[in-house]
Protein backbone atom coordinates (compact mmCIF):
# COMPACT_ATOMS: atom_id res chain seq x y z
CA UNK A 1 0.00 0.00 0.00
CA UNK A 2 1.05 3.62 -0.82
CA UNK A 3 1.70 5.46 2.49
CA UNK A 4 3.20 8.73 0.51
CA UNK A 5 0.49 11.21 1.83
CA UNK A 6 0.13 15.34 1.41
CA UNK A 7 -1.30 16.16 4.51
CA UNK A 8 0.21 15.47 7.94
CA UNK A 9 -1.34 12.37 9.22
CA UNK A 10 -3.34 13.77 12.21
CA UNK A 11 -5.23 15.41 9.73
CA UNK A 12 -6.23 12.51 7.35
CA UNK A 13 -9.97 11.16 7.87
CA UNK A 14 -8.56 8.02 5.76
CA UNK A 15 -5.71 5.84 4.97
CA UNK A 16 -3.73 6.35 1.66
CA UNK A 17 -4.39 4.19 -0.97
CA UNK A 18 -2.47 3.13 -4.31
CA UNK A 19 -3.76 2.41 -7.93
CA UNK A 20 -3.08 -1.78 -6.74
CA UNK A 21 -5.06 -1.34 -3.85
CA UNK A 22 -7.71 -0.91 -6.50
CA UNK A 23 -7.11 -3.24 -8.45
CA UNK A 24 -6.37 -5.64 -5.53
CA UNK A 25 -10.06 -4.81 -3.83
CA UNK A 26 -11.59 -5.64 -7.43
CA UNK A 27 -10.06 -9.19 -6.98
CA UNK A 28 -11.03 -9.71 -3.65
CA UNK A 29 -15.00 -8.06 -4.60
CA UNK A 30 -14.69 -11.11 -7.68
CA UNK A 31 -13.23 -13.36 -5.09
CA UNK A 32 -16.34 -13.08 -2.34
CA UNK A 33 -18.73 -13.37 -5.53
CA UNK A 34 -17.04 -16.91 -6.58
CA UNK A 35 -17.28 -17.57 -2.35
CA UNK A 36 -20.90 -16.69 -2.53
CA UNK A 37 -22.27 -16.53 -5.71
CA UNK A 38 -26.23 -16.76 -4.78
CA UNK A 39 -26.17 -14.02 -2.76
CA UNK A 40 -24.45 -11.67 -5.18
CA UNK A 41 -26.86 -13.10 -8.06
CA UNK A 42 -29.69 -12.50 -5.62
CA UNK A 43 -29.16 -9.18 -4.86
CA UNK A 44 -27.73 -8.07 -8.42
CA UNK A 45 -30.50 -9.64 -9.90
CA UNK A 46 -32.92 -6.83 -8.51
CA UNK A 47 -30.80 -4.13 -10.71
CA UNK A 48 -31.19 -6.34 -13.93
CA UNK A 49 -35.40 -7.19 -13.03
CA UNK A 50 -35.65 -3.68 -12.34
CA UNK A 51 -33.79 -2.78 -15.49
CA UNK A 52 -36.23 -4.56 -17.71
CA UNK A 53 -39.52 -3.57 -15.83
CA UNK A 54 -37.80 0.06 -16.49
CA UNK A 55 -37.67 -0.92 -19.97
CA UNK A 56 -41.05 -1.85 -20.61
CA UNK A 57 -42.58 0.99 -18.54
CA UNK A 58 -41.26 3.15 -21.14
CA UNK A 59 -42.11 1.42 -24.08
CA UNK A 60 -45.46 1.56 -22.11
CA UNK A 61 -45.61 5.28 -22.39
CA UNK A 62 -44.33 5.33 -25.12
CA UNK A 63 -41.03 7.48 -23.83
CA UNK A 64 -38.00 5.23 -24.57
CA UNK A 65 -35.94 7.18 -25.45
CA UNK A 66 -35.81 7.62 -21.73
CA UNK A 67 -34.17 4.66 -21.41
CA UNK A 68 -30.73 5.32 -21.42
CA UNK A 69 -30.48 8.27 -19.21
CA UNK A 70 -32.71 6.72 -16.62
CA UNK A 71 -30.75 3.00 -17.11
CA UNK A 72 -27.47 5.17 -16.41
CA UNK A 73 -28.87 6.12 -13.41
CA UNK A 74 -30.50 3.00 -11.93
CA UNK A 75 -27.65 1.36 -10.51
CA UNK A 76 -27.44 3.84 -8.60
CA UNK A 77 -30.09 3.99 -6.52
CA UNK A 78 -29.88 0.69 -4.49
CA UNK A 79 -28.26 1.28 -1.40
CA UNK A 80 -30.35 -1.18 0.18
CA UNK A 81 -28.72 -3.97 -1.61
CA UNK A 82 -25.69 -2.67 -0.92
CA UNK A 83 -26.34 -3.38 2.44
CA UNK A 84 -26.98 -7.25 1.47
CA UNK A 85 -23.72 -7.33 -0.53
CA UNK A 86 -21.37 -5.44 2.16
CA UNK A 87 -22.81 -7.43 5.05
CA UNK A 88 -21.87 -10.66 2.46
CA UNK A 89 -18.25 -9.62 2.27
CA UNK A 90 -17.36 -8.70 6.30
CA UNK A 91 -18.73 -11.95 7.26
CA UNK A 92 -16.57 -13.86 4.37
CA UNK A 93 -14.51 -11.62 5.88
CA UNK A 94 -14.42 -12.45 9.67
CA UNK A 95 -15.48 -16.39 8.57
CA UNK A 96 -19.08 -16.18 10.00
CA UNK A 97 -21.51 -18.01 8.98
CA UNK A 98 -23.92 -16.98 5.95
CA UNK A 99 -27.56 -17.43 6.37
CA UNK A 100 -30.31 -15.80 4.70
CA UNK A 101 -32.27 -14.76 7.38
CA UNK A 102 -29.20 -12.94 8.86
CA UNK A 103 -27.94 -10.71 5.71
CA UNK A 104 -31.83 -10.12 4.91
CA UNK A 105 -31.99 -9.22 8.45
CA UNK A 106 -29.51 -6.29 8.26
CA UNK A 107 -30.95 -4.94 4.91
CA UNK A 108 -34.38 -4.98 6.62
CA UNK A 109 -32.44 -3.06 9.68
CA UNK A 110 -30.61 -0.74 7.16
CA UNK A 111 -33.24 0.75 5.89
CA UNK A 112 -34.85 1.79 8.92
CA UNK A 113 -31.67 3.39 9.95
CA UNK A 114 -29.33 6.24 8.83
CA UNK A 115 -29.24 4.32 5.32
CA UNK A 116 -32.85 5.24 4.84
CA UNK A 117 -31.41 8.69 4.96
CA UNK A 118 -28.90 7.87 2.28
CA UNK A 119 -31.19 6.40 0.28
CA UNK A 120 -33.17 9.54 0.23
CA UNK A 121 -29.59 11.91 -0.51
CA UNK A 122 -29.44 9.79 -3.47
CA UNK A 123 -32.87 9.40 -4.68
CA UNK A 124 -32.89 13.44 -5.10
CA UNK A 125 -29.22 12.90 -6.75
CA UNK A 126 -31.27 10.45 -9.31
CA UNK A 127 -34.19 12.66 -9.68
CA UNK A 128 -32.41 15.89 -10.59
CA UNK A 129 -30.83 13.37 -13.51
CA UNK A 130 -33.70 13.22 -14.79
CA UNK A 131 -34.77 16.35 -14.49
CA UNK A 132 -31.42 17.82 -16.34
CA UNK A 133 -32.15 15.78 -18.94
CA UNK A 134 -35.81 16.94 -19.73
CA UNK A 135 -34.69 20.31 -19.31
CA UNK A 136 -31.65 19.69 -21.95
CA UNK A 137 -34.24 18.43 -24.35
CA UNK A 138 -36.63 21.47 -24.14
CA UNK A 139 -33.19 23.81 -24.53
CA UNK A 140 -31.75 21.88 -27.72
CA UNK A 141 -34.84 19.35 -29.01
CA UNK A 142 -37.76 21.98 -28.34
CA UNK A 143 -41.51 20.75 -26.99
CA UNK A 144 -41.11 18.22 -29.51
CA UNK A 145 -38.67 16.60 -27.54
CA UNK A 146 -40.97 14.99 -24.79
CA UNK A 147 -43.01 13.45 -27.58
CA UNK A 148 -40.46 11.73 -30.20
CA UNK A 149 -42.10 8.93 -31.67
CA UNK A 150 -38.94 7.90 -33.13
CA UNK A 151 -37.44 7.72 -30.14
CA UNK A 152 -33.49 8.25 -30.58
CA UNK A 153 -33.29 8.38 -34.08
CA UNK A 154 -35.46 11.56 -33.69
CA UNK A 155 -33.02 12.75 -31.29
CA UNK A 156 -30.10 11.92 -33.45
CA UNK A 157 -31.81 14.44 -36.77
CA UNK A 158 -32.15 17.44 -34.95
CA UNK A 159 -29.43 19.48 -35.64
CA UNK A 160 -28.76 20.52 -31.94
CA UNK A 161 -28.24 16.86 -31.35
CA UNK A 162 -24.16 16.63 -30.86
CA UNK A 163 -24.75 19.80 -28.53
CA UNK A 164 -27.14 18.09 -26.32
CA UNK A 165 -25.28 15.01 -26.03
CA UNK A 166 -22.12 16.96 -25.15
CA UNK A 167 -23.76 19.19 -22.54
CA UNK A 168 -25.87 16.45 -21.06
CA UNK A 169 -22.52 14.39 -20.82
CA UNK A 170 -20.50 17.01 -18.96
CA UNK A 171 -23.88 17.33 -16.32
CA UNK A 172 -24.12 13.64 -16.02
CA UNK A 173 -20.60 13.44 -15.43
CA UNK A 174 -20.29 16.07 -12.87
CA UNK A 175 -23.64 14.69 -11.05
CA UNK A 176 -22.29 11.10 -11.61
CA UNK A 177 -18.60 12.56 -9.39
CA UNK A 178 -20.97 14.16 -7.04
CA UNK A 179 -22.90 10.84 -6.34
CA UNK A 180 -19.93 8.44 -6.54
CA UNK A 181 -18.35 10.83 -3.56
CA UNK A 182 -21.08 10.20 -1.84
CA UNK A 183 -21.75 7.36 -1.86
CA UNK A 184 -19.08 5.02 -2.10
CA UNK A 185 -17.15 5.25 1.23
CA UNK A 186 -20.31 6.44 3.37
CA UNK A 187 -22.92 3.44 2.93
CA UNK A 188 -20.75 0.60 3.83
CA UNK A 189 -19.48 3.00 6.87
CA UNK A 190 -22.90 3.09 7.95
CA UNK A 191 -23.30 -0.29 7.54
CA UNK A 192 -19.98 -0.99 9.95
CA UNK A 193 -20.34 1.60 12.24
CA UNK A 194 -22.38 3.55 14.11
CA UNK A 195 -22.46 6.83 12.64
CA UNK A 196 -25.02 9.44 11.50
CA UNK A 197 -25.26 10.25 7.34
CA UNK A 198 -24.03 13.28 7.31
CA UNK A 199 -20.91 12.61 9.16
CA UNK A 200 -20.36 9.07 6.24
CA UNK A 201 -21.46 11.84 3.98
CA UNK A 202 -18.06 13.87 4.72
CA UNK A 203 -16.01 11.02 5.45
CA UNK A 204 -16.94 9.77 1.87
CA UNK A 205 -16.23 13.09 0.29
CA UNK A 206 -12.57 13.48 2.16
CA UNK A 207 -11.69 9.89 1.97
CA UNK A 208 -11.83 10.58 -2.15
CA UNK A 209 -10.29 14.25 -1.82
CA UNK A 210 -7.33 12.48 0.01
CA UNK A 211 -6.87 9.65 -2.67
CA UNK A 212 -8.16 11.40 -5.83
CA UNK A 213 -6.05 9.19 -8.30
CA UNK A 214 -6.88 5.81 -7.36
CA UNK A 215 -10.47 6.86 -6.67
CA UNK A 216 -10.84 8.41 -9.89
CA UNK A 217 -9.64 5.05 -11.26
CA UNK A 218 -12.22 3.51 -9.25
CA UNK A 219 -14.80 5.26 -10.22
CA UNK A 220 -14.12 4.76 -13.98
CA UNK A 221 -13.82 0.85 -13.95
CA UNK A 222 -17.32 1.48 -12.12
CA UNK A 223 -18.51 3.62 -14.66
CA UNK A 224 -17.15 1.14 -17.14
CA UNK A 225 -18.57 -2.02 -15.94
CA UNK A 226 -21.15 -0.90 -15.30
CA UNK A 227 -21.95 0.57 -19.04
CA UNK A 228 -20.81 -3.23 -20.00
CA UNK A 229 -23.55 -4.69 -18.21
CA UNK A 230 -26.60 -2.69 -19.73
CA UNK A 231 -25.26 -2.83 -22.53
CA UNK A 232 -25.55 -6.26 -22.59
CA UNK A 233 -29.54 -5.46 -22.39
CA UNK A 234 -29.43 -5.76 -18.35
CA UNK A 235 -27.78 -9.47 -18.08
CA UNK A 236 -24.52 -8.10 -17.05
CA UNK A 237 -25.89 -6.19 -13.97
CA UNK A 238 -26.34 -10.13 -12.99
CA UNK A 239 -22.41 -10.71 -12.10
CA UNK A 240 -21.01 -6.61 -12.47
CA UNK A 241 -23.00 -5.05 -9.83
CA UNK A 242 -22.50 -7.60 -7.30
CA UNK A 243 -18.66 -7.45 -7.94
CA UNK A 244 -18.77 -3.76 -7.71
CA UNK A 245 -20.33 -3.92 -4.26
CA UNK A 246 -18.09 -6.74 -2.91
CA UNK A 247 -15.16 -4.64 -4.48
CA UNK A 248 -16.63 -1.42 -2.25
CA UNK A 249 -16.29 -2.92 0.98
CA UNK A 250 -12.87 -4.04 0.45
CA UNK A 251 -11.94 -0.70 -0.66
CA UNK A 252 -13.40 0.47 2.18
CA UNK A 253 -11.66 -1.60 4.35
CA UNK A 254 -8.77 -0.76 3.01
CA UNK A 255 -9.29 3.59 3.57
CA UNK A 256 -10.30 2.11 6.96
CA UNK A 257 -11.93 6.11 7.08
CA UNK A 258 -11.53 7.48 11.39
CA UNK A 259 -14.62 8.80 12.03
């Protein structure tokens, strides 16, 4: 591990971290999935369900075009089974037994403690998402926008088309940074200690200030991955997003944040 750090160590909320330490918490997040691989399919099977009940809702309305800003965003929005995946990995991790009842247990718990708080910070991260985007399409696609029968390829004549994409990128980027420091170190912190959501909320934020390079890095396999398993019309979420969150609480582990 990298111990180089910038700041004197008294003022550090989180250990220093290296590019391996990435990669090395990826391993271990595919290592716990091989371990446990019906718990990881259970609970990443609820992002690829939901993925294709998303789908279908649109076609529905007859709004698909929706579907790849709000598929972006669904993965997102689960911190619940999060929850089910972290509590997976730190009892792989201390050898304890794994029961259903238990790890459904602490989900159930979760979400009736400070994680029900988190789930609402990102839930209003999510909706402005959507928002942006409707309000990108009236700038550059007009009225006309919200009522494309053609779905993308209507998108894709307008002339303001590159524009859009290339301002709705650099927003869902910068909302996409703004969710990832949020979320990633604070919701298995709640889950492993007992701490209130706005103080995981700033530990999350200055545990990725303090080791911008590697979690930069992190956050673009995540953002990679993660674009690999839609892609692969929701399937993918099946075996990415339970790596991802077995890979979380390692990294985690490994910023060990002192709250």
């Amino acid at each position: 591990m990298n111990t180089t750090n910038t700041a004197p160590l008294s003022r550090r909320v989180s250990n220093a971290i290296s590019y391996s330490d990435v990669m090395d918490a990826l391993y271990k997040g595919l290592n716990d999935f091989a371990r446990a691989p019906l718990f990881g399919l259970f609970f990443g099977g609820f992002y690829a369900i939901g993925g294709y009940a998303l789908l279908m809702l649109l076609e529905y309305y007859r709004t698909v075009w929706l579907i790849l800003p709000l598929a972006l965003g669904f993965p997102l929005i689960g911190p619940f089974v999060a929850a089910g995946l972290y509590e997976v990995s730190r009892r792989l991790e201390r050898k304890e037994p794994l029961n259903w009842p238990a790890i459904l247990a602490v989900v159930w718990n979760q979400s009736r403690r400070e994680m029900g708080w988190m789930a609402f910070s990102v839930l209003f991260i999510f909706w402005i998402w959507i928002y942006q985007i409707r309000l990108l399409l009236a700038l550059f696609m007009g009225y006309a926008g919200f009522s494309l029968e053609a779905g993308w390829q209507g998108i894709l004549a307008n002339p303001n088309a590159y524009s859009f994409f290339a301002v709705g990128t650099a927003a869902g980027a910068a909302l996409a940074a703004v969710l990832f420091c949020t979320t990633v170190v604070s919701m298995p912190l709640l889950l492993d200690k007992s701490v209130d959501f706005i103080t995981a909320i700033i530990a999350s934020w200055r545990s990725t200030l303090e080791n911008i390079g590697p979690m930069i890095f992190f956050g673009i396999i995540v953002a990679a991955l993660s674009f690999i398993g839609i892609g692969a019309l929701f399937l993918g979420l099946f075996l990415v997003l339970p790596v991802l969150g077995h890979a979380t609480w390692h990294l985690y582990r490994k910023l060990s944040p002192r709250v």
